[in-house]
C-alpha atoms as a PDB file:
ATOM      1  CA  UNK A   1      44.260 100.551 -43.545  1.00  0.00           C
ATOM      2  CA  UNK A   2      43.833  97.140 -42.152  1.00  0.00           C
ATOM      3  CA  UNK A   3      43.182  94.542 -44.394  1.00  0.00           C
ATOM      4  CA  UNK A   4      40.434  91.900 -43.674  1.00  0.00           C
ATOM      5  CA  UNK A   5      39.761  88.747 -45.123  1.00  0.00           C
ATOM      6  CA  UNK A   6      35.837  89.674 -45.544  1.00  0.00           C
ATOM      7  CA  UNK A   7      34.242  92.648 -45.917  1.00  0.00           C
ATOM      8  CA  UNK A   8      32.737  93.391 -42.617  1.00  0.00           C
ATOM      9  CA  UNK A   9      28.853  94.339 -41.785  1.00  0.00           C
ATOM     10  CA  UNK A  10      29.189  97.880 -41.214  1.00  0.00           C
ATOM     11  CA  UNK A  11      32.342 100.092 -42.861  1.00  0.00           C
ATOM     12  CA  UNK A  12      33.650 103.152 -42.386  1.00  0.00           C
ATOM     13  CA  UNK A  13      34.370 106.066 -45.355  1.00  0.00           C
ATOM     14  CA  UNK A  14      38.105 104.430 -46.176  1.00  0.00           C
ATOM     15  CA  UNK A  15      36.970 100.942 -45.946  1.00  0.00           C
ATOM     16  CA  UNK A  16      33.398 101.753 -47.931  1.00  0.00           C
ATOM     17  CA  UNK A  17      35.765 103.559 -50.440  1.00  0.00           C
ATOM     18  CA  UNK A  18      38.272 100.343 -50.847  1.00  0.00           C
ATOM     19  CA  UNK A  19      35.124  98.137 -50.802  1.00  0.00           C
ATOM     20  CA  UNK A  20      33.635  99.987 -53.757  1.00  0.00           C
ATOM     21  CA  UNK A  21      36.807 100.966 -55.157  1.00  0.00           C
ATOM     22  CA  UNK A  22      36.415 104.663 -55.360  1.00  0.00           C
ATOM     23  CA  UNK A  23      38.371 107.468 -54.191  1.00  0.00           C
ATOM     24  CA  UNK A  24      36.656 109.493 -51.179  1.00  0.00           C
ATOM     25  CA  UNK A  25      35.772 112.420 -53.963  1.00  0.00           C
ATOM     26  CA  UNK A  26      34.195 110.050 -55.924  1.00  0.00           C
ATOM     27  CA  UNK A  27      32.242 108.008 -53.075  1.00  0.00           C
ATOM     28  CA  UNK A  28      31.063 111.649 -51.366  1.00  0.00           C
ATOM     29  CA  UNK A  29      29.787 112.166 -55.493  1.00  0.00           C
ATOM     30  CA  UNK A  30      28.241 108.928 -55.595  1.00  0.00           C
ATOM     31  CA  UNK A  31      25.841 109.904 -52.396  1.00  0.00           C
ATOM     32  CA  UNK A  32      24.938 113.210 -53.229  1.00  0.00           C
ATOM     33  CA  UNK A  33      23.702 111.775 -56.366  1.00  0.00           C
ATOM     34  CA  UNK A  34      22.104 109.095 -54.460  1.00  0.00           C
ATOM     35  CA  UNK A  35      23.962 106.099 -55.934  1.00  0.00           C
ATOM     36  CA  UNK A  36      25.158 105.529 -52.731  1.00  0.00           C
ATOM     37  CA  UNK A  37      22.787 105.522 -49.748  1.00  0.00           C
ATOM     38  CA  UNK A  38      23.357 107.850 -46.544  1.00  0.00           C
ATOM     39  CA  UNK A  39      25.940 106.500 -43.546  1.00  0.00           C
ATOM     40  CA  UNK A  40      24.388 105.575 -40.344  1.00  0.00           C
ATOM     41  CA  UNK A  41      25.733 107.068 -37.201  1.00  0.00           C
ATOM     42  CA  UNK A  42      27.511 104.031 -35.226  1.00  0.00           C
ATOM     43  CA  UNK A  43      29.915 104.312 -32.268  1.00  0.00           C
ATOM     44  CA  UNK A  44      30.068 108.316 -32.767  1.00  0.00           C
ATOM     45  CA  UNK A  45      31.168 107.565 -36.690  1.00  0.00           C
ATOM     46  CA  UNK A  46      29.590 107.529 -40.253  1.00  0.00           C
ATOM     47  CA  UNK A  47      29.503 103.822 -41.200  1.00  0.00           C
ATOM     48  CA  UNK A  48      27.560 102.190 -44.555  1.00  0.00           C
ATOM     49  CA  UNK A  49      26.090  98.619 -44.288  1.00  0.00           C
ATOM     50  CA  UNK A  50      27.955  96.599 -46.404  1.00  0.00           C
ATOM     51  CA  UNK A  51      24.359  94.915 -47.271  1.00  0.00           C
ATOM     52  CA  UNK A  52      22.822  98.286 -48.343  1.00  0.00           C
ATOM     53  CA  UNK A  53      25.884  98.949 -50.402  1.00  0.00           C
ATOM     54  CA  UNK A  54      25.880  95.508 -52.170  1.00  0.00           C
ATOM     55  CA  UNK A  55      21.987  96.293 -52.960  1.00  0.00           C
ATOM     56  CA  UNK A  56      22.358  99.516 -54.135  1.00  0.00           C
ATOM     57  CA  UNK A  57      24.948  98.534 -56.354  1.00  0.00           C
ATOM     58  CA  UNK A  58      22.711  95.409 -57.404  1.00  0.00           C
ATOM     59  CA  UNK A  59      20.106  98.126 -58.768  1.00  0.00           C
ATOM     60  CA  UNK A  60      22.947  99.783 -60.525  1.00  0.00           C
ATOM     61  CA  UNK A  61      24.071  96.935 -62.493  1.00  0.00           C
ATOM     62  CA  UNK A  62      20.718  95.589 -63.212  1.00  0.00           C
ATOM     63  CA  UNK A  63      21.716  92.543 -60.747  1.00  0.00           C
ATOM     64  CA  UNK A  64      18.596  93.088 -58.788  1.00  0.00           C
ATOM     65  CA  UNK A  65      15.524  92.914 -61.409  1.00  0.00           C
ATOM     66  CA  UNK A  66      12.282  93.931 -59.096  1.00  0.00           C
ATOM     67  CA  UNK A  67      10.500  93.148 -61.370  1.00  0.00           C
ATOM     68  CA  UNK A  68       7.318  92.785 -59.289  1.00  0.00           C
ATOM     69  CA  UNK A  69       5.568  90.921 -62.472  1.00  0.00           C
ATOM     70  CA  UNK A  70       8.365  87.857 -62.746  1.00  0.00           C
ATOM     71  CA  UNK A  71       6.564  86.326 -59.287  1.00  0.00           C
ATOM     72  CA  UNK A  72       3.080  87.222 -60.558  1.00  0.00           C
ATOM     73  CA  UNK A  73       1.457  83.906 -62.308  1.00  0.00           C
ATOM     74  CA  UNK A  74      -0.184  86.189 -64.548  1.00  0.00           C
ATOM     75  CA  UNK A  75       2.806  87.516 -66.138  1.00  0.00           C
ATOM     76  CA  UNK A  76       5.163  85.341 -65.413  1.00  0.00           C
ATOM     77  CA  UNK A  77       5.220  82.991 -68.054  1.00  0.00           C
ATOM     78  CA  UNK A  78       5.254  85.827 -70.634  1.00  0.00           C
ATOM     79  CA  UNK A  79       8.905  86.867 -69.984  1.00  0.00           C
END
């Protein structure tokens, strides 16, 4: 696999998998249990937005609180 010095945009399965660090079982687990979202078809290939990866996994740490009350001046202050 080639290595890069960033992630880039859009990945295939072996670089998803080394992005995430997770086997391809374990990836192929993690999106039919919809962890992981769905691959887009690019260039005749399966690739995963590195963007839609990074905010899925945001939601699964708790990273990404949407919260839609913490911008609402009503409840804001209460938190």
């Amino acid at each position: 696999m080639k290595t890069y010095s960033f992630p880039p945009r859009m990945m295939k399965r072996d670089v998803a998998c080394y992005y995430l660090q997770l086997s391809a079982a374990e990836f192929e687990r993690e999106i039919s249990e919809g962890r992981i979202p769905h691959p887009v078809t690019l260039g005749r290939q399966p690739h995963w937005s590195k963007a839609e990866l990074d905010a899925y996994m945001d939601r699964l740490t708790g990273l990404n609180d949407d919260d839609w009350r913490a911008n609402s001046p009503l409840y804001a202050n209460g938190r």
